[in-house]
Structures are given as structure tokens and as C-alpha cells.
PDB file of N, CA and C in Angstrom:
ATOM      1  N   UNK A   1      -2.421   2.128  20.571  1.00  0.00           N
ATOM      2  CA  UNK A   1      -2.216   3.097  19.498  1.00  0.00           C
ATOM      3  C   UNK A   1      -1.749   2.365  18.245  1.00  0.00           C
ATOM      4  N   UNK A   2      -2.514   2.750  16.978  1.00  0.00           N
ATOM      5  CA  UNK A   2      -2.236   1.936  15.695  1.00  0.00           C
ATOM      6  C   UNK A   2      -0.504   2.336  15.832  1.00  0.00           C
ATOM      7  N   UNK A   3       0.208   1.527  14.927  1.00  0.00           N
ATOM      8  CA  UNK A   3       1.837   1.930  14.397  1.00  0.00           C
ATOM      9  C   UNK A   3       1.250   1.614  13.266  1.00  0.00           C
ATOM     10  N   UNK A   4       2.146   1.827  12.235  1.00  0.00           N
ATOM     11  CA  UNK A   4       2.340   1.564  10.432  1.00  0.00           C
ATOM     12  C   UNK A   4       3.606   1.972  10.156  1.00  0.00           C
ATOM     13  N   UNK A   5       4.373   0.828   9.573  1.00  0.00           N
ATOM     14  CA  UNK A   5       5.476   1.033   9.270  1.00  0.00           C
ATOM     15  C   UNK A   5       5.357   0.402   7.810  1.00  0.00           C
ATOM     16  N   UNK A   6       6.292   1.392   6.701  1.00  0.00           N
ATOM     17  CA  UNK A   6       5.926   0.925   5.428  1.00  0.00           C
ATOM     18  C   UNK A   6       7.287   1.061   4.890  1.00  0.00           C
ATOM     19  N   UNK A   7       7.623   0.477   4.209  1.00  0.00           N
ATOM     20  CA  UNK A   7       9.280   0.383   3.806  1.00  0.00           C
ATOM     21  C   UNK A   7       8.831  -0.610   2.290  1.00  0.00           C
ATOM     22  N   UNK A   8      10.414  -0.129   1.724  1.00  0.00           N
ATOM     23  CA  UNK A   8      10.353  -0.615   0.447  1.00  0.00           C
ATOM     24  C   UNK A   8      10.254   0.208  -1.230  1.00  0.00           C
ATOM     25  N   UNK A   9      10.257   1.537  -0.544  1.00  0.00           N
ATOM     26  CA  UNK A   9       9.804   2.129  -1.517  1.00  0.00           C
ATOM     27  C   UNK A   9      11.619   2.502  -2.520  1.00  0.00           C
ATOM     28  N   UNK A  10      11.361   3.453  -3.577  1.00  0.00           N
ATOM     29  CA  UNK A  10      12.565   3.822  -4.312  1.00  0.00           C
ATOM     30  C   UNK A  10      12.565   4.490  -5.415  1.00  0.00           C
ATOM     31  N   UNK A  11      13.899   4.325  -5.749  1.00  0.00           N
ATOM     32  CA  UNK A  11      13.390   4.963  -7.249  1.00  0.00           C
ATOM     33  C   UNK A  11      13.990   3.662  -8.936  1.00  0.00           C
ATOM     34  N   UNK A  12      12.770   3.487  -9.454  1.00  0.00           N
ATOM     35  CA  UNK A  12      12.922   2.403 -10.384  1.00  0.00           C
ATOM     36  C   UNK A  12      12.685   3.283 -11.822  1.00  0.00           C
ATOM     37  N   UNK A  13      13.478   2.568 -12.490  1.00  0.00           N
ATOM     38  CA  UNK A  13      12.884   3.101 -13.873  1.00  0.00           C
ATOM     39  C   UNK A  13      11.251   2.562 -14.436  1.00  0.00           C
ATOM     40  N   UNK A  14      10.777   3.462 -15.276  1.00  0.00           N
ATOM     41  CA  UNK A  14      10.076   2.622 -16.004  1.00  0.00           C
ATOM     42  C   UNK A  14       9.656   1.594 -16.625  1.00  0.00           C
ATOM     43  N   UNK A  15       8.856   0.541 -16.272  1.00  0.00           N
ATOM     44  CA  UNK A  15       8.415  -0.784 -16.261  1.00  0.00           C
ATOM     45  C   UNK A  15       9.242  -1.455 -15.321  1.00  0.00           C
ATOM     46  N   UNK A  16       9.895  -0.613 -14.231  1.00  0.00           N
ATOM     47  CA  UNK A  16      10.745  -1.288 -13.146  1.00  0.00           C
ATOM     48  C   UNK A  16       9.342  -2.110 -11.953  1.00  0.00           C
ATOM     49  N   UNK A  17      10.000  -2.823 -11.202  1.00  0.00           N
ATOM     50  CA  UNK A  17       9.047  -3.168 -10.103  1.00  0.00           C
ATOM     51  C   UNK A  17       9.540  -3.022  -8.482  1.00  0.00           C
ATOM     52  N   UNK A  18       8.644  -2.932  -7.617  1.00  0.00           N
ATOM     53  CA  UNK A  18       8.571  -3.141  -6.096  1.00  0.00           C
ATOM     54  C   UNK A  18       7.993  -3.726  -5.888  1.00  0.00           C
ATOM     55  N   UNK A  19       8.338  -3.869  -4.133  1.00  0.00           N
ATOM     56  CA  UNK A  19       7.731  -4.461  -3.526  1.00  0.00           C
ATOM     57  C   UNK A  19       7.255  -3.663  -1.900  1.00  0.00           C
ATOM     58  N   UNK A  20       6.305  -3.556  -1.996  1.00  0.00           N
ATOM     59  CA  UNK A  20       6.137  -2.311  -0.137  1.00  0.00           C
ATOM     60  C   UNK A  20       5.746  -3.544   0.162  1.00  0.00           C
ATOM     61  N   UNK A  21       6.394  -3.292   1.559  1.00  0.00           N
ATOM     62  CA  UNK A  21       5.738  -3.982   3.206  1.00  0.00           C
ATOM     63  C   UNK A  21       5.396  -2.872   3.834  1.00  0.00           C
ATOM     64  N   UNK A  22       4.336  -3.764   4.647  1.00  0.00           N
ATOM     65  CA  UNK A  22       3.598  -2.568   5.421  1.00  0.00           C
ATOM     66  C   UNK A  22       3.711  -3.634   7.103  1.00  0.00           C
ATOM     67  N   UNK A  23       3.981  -3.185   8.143  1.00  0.00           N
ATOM     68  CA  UNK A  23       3.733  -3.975   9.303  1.00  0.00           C
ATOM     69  C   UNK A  23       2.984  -3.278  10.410  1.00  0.00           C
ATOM     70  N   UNK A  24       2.009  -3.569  10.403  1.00  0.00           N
ATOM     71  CA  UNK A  24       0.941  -2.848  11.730  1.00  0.00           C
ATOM     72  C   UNK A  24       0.720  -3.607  12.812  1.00  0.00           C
ATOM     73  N   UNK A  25       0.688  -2.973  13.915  1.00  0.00           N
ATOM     74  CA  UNK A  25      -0.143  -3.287  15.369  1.00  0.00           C
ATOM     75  C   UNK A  25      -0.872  -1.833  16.129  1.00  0.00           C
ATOM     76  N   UNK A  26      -1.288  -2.352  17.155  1.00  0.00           N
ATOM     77  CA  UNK A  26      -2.027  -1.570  18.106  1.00  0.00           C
ATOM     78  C   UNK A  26      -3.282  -1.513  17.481  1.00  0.00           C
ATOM     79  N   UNK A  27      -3.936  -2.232  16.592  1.00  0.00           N
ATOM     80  CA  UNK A  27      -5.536  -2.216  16.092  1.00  0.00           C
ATOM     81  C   UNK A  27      -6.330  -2.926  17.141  1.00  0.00           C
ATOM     82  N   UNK A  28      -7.188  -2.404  17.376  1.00  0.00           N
ATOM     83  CA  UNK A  28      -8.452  -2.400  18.679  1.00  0.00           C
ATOM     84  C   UNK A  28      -8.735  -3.601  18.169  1.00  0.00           C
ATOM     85  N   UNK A  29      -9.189  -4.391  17.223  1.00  0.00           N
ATOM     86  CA  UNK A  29      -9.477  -5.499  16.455  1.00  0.00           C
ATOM     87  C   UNK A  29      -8.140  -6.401  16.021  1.00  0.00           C
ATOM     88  N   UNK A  30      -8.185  -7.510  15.952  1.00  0.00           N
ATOM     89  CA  UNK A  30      -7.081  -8.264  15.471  1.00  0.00           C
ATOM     90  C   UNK A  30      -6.911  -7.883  13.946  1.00  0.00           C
ATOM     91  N   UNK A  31      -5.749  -8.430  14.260  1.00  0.00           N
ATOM     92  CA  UNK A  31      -5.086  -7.205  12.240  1.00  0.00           C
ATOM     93  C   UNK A  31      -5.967  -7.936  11.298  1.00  0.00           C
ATOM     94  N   UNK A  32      -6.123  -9.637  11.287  1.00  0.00           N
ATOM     95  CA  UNK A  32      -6.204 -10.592  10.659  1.00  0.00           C
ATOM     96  C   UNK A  32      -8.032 -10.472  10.588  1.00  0.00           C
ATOM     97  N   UNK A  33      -8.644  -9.170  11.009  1.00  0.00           N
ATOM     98  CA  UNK A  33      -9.884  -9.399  10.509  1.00  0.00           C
ATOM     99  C   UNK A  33     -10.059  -7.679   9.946  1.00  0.00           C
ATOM    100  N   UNK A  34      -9.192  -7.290   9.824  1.00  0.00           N
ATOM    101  CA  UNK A  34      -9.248  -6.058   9.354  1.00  0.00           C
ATOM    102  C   UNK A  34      -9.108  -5.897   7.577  1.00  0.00           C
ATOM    103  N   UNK A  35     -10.042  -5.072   6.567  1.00  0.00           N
ATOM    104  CA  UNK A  35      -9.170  -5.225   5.370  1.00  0.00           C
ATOM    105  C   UNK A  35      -8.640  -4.032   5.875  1.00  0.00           C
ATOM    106  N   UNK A  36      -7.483  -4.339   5.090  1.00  0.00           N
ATOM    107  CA  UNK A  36      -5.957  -3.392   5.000  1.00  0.00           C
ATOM    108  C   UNK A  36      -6.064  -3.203   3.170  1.00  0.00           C
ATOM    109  N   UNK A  37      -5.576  -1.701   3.511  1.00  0.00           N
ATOM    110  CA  UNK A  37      -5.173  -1.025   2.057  1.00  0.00           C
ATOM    111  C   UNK A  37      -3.797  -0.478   1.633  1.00  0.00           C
ATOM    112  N   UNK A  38      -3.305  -0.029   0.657  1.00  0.00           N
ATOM    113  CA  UNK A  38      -2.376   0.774   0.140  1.00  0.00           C
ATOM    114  C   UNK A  38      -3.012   1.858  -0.541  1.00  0.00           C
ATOM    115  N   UNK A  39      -2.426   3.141  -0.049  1.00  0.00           N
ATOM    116  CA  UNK A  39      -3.223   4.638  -0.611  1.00  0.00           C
ATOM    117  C   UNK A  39      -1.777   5.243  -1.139  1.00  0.00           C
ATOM    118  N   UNK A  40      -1.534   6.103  -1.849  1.00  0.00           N
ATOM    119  CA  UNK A  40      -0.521   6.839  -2.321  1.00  0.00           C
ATOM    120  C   UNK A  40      -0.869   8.415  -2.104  1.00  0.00           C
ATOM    121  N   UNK A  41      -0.476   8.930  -2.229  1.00  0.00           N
ATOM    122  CA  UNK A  41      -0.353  10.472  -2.480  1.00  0.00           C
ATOM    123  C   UNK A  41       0.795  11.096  -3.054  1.00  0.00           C
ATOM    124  N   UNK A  42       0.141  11.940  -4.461  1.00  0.00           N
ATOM    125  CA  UNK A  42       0.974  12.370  -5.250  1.00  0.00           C
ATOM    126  C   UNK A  42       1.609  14.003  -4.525  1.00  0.00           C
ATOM    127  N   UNK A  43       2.617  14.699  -5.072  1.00  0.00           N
ATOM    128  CA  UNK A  43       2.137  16.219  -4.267  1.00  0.00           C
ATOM    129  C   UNK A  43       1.817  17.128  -5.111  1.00  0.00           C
ATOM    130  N   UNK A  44       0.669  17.341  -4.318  1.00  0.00           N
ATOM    131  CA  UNK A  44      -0.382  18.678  -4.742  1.00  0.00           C
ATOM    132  C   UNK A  44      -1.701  17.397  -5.518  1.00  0.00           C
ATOM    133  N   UNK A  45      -1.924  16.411  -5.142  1.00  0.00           N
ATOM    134  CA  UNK A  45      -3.369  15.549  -5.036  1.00  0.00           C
ATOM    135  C   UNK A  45      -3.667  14.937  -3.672  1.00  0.00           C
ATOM    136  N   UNK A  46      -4.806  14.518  -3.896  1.00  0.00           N
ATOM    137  CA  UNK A  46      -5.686  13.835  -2.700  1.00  0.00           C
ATOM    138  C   UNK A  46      -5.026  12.960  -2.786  1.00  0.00           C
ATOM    139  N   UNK A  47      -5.100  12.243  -1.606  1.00  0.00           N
ATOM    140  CA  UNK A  47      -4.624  10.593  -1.204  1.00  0.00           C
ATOM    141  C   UNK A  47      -5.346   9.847  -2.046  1.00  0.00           C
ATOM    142  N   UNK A  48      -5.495   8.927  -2.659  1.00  0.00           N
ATOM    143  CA  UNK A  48      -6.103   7.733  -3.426  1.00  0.00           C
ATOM    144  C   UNK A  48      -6.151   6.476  -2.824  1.00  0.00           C
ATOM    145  N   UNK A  49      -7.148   5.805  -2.521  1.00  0.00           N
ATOM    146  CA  UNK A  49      -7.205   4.186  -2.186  1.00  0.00           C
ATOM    147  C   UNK A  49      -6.328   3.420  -3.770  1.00  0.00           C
ATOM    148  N   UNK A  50      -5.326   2.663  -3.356  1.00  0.00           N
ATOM    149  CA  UNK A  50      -4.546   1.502  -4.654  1.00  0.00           C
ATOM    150  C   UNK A  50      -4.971   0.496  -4.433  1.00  0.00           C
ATOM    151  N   UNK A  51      -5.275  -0.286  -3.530  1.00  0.00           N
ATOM    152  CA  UNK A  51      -5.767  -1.524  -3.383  1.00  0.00           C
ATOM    153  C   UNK A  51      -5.779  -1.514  -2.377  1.00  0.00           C
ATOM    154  N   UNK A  52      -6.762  -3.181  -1.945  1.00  0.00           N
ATOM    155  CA  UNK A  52      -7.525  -3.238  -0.829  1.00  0.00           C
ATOM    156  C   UNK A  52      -7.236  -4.726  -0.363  1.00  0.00           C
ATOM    157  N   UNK A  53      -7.291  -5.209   1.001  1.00  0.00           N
ATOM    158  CA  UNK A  53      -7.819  -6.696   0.915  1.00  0.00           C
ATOM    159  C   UNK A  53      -8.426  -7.030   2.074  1.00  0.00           C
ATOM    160  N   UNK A  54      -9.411  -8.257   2.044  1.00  0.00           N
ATOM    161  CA  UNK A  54     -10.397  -7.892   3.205  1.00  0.00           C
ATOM    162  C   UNK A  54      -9.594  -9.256   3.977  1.00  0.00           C
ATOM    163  N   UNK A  55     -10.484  -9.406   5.000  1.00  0.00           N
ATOM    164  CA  UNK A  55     -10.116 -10.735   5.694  1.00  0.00           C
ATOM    165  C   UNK A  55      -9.826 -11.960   5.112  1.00  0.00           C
ATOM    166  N   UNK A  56     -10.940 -11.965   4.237  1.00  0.00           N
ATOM    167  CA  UNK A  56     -10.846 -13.458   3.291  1.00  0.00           C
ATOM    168  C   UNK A  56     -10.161 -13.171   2.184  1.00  0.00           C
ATOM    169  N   UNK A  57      -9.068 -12.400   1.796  1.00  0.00           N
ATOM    170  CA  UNK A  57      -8.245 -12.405   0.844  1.00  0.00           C
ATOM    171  C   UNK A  57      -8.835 -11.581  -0.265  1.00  0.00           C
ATOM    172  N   UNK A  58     -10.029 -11.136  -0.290  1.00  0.00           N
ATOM    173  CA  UNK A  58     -10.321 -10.485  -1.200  1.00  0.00           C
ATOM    174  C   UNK A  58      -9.804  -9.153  -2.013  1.00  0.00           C
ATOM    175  N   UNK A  59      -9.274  -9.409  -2.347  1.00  0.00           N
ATOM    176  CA  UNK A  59      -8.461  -8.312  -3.137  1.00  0.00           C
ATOM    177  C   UNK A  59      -9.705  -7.268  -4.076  1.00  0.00           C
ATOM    178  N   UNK A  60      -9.494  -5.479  -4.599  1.00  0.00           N
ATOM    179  CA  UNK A  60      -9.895  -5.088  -5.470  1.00  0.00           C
ATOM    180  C   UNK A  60      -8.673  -3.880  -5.570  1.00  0.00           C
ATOM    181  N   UNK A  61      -8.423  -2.697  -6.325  1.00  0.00           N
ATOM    182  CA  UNK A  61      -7.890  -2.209  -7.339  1.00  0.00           C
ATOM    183  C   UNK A  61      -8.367  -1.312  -7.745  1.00  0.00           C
ATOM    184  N   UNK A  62      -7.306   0.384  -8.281  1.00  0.00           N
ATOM    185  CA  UNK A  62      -8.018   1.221  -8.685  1.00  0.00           C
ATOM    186  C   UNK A  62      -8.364   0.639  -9.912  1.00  0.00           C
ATOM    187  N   UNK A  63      -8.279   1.427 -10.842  1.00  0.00           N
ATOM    188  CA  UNK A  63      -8.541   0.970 -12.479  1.00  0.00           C
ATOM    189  C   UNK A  63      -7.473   1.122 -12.621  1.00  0.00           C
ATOM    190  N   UNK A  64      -6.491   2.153 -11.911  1.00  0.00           N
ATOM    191  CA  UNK A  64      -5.012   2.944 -12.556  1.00  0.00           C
ATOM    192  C   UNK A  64      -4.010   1.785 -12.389  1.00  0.00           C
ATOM    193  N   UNK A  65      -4.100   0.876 -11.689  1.00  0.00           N
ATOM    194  CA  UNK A  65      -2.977  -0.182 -11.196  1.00  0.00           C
ATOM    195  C   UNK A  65      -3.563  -1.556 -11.537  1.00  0.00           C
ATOM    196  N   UNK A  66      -4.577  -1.734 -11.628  1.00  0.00           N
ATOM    197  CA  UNK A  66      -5.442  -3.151 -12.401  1.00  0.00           C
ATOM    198  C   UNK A  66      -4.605  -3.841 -13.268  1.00  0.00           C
ATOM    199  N   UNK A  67      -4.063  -5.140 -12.829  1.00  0.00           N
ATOM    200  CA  UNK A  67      -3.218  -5.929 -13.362  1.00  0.00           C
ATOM    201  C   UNK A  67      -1.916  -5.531 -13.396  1.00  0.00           C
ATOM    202  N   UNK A  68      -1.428  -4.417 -12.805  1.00  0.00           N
ATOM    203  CA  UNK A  68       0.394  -4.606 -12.731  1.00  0.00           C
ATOM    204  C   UNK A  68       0.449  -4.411 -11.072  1.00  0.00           C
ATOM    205  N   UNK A  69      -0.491  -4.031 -10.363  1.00  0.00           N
ATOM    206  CA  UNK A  69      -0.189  -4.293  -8.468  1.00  0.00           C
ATOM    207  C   UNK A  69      -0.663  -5.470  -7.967  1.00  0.00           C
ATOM    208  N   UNK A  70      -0.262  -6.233  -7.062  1.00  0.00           N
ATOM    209  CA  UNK A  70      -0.801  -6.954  -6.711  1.00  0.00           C
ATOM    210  C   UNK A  70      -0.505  -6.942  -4.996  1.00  0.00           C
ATOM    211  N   UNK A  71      -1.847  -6.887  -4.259  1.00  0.00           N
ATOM    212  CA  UNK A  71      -1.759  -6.655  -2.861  1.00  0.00           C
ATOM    213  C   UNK A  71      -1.607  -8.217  -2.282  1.00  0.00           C
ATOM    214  N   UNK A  72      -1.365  -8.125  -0.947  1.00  0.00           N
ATOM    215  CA  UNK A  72      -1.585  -9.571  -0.324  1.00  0.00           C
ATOM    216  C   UNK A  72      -0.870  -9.366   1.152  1.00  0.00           C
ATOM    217  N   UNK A  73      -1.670 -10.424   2.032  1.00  0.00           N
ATOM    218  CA  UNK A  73      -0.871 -10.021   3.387  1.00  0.00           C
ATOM    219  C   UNK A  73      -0.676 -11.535   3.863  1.00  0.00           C
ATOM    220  N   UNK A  74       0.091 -11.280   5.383  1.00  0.00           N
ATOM    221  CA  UNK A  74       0.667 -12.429   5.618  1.00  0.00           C
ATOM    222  C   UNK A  74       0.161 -11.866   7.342  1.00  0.00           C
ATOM    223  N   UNK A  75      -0.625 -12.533   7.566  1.00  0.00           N
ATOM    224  CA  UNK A  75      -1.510 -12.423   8.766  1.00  0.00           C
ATOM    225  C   UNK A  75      -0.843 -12.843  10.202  1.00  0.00           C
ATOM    226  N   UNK A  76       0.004 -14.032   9.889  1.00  0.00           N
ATOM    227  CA  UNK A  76       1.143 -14.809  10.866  1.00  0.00           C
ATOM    228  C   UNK A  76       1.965 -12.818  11.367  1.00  0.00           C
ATOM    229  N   UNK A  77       2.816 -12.309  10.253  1.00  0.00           N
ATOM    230  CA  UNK A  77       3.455 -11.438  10.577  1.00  0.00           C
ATOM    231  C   UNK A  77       2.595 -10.297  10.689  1.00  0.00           C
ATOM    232  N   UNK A  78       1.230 -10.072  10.546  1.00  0.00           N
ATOM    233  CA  UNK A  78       0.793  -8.395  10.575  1.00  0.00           C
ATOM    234  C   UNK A  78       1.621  -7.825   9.537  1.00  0.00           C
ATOM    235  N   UNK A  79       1.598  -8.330   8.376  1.00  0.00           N
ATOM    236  CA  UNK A  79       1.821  -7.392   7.261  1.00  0.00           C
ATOM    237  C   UNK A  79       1.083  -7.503   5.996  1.00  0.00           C
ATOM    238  N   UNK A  80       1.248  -6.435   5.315  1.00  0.00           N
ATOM    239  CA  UNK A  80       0.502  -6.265   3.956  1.00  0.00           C
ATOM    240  C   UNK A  80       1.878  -5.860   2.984  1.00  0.00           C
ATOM    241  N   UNK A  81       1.887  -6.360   1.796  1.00  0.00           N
ATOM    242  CA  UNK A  81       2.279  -6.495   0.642  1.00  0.00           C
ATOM    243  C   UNK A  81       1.794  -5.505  -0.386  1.00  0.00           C
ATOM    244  N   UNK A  82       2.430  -4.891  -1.033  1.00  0.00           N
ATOM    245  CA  UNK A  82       1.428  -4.014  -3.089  1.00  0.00           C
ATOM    246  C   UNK A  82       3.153  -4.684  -3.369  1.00  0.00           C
ATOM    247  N   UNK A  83       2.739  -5.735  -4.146  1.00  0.00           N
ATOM    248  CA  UNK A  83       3.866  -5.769  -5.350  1.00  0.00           C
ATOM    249  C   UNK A  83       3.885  -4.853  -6.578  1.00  0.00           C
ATOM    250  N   UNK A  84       4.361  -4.178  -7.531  1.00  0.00           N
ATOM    251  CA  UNK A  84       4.411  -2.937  -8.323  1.00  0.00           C
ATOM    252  C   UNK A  84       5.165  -3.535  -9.110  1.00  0.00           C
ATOM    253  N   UNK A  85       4.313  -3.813 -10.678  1.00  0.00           N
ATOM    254  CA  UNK A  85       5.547  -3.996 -11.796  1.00  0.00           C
ATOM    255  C   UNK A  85       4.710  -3.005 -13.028  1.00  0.00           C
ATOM    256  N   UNK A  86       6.048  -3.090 -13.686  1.00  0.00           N
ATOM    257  CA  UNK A  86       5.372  -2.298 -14.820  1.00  0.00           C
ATOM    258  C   UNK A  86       5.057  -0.961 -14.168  1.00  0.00           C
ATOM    259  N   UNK A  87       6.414  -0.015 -13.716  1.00  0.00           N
ATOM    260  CA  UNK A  87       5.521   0.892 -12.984  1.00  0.00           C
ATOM    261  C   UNK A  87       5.938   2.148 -13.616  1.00  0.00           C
ATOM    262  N   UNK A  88       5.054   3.150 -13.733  1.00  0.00           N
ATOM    263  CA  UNK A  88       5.151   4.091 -14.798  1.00  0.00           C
ATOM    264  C   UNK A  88       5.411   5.196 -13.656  1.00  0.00           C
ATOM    265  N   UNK A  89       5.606   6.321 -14.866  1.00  0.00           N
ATOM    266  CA  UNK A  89       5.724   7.887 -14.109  1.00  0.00           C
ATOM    267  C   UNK A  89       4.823   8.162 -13.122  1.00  0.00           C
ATOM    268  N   UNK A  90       3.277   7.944 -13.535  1.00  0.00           N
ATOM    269  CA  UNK A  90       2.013   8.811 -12.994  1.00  0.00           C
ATOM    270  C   UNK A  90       2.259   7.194 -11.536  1.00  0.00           C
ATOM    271  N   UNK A  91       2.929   6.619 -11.208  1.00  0.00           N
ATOM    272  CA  UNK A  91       2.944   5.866 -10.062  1.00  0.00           C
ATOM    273  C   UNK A  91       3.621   6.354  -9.076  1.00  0.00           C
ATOM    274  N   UNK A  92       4.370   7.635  -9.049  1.00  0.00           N
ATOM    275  CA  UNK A  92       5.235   8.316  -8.484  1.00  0.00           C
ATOM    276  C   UNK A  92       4.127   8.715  -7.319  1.00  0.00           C
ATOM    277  N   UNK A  93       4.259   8.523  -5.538  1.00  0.00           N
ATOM    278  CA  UNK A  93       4.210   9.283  -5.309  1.00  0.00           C
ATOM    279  C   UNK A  93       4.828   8.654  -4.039  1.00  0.00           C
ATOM    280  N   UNK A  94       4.229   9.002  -2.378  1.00  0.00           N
ATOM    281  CA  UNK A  94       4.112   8.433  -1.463  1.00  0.00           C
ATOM    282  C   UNK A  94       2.776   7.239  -1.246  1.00  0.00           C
ATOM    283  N   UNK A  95       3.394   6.260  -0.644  1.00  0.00           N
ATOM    284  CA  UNK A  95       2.774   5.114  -0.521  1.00  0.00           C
ATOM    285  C   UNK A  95       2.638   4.959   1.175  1.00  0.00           C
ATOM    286  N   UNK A  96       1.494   4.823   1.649  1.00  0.00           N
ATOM    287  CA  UNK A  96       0.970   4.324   2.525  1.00  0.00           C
ATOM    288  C   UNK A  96      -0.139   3.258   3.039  1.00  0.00           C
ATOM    289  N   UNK A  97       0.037   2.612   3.758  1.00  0.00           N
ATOM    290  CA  UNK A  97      -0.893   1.523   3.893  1.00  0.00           C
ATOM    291  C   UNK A  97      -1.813   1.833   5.439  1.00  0.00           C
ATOM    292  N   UNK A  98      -3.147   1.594   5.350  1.00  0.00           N
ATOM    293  CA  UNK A  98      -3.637   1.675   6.806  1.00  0.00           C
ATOM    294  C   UNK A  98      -4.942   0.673   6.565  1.00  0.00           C
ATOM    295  N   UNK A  99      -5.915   0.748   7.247  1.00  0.00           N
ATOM    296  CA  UNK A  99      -6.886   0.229   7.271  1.00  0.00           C
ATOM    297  C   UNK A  99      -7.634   0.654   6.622  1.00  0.00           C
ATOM    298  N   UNK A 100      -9.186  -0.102   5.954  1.00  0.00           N
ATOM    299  CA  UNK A 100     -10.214   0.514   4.795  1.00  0.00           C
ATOM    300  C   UNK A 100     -11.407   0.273   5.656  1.00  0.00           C
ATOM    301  N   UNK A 101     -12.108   0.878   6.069  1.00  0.00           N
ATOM    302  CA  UNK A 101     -11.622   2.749   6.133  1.00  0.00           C
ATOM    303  C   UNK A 101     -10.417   2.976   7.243  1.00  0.00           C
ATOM    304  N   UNK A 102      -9.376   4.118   6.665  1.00  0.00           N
ATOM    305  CA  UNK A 102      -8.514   4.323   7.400  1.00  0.00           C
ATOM    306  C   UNK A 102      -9.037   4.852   8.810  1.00  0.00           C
ATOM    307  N   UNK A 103      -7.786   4.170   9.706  1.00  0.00           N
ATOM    308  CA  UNK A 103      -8.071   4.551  10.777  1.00  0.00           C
ATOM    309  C   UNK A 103      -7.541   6.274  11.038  1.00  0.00           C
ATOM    310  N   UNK A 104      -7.146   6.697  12.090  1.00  0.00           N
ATOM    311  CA  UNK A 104      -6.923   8.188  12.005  1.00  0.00           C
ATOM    312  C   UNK A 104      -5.367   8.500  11.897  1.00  0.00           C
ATOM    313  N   UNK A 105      -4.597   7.285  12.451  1.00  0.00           N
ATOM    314  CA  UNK A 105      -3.097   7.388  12.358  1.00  0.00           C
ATOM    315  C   UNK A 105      -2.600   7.354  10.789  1.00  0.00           C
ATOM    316  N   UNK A 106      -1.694   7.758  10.674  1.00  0.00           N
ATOM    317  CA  UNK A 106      -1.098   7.433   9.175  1.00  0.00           C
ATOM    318  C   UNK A 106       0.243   7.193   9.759  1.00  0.00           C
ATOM    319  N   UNK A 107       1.403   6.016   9.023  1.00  0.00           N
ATOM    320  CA  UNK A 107       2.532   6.056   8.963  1.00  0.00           C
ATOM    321  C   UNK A 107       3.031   6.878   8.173  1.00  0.00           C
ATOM    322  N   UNK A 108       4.501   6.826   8.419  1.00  0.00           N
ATOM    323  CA  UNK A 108       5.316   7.784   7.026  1.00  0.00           C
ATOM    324  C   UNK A 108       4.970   7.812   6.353  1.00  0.00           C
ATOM    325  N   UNK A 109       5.116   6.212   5.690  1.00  0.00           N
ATOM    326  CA  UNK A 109       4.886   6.254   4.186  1.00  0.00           C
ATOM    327  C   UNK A 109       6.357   5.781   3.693  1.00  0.00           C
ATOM    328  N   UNK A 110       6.273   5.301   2.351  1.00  0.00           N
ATOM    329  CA  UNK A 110       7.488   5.120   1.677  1.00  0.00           C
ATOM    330  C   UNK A 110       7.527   5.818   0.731  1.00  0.00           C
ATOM    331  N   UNK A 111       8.170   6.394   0.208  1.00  0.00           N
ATOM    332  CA  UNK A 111       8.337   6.946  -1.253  1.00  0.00           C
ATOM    333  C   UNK A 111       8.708   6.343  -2.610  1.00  0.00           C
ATOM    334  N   UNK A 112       7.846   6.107  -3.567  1.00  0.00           N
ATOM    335  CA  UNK A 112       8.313   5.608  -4.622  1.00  0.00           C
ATOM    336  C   UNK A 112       8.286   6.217  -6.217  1.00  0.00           C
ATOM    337  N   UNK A 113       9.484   6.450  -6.280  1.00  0.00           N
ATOM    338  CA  UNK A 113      10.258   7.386  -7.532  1.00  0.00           C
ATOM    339  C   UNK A 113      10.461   6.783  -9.075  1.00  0.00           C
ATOM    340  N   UNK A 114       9.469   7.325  -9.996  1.00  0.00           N
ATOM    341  CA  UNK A 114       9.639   6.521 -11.370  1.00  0.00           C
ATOM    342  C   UNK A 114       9.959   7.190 -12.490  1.00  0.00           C
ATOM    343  N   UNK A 115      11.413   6.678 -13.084  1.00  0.00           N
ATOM    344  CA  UNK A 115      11.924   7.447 -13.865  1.00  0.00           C
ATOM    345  C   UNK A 115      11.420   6.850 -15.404  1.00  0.00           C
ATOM    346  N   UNK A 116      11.610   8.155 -16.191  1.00  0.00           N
ATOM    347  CA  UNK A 116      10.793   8.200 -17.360  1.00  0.00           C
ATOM    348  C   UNK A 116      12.045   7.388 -18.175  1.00  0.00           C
TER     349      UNK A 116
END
């Protein structure tokens, strides 16, 4: 059974930064060939893909976070990284990370709070 555990989240001011960890197991596939994402959800919107990264490091990005997120994982530990600077209001929501395409589990999530 997938787990997702995502921690890190808060509340920062404007142009404040984070950092989410995400740590997964139970993937039918080894983590380290999976791309892994970060999705958010605002409340009262759809979930959104934030970034992505594939096996070979390939990183991509909505347009909305393009150049102030930066994803990355560390394959040794089964985790994924969204560093967050420069982070504005409309970045407010819940943050979750799973697989692209998600698998069917979702973790909590972290929450991350941006004051104007």
C-alpha cells in the first residue's frame, strides 16, 4: 500500500520561503523510477499538478510557480523536495505530493499559509 507523508508546510509572509518533504513507500515499482509530483489544492478549486520530476531528474512546472519552486528528490531516502520562495497569496493552499500520474492514495498533505 502506497504511504505519503508530506511535512513542512506553514504560514510565511509574502516573498517568504519553504521547503516540503514528501517521503513515500509501498510503490509496486521502485520509488527511484517513478516521476513524483507536488499538486496543491486551494478550497473550493481542483487539485493542480506544481511540479514534476521524472527518473532522470527532469524537472517541469506550472507557469504559476516557474522560477520561484524548485522540485528535486533524493532517491537514497524516497523523498521529494518543492522548495518555495517568493511565495505569494494565490500559493496558499494544501500541498501534496504523489506520483505523475497519481496513484489512487493521497497523503494529508501539508498546509501552506501566505500572508499578504
Amino acid at each position: 500500500q502506497v504511504q505519503l507523508v508530506e511535512s513542512g508546510g506553514g504560514l510565511v509572509q509574502a516573498g517568504g520561503s519553504l521547503r516540503l518533504s514528501c517521503i513515500a513507500s509501498g510503490f509496486r515499482t521502485l520509488f527511484r523510477i517513478n516521476t513524483m509530483a507536488w499538486y496543491r489544492q486551494a478550497p473550493g478549486k481542483q487539485r493542480e499538478l506544481v511540479a514534476s520530476i521524472s527518473s532522470g531528474s527532469n524537472t517541469k512546472y506550472a507557469d504559476s510557480v516557474k522560477g520561484r519552486f524548485t522540485i528535486s528528490r533524493d532517491n537514497a531516502k524516497n523523498t521529494v523536495y518543492l522548495q518555495m520562495n517568493s511565495l505569494k497569496p494565490e500559493d496558499a493552499a494544501g500541498y501534496y505530493c504523489n506520483a505523475s500520474p497519481a496513484v489512487r492514495e493521497w497523503g494529508q498533505g501539508t498546509q501552506v499559509a501566505v500572508s499578504s
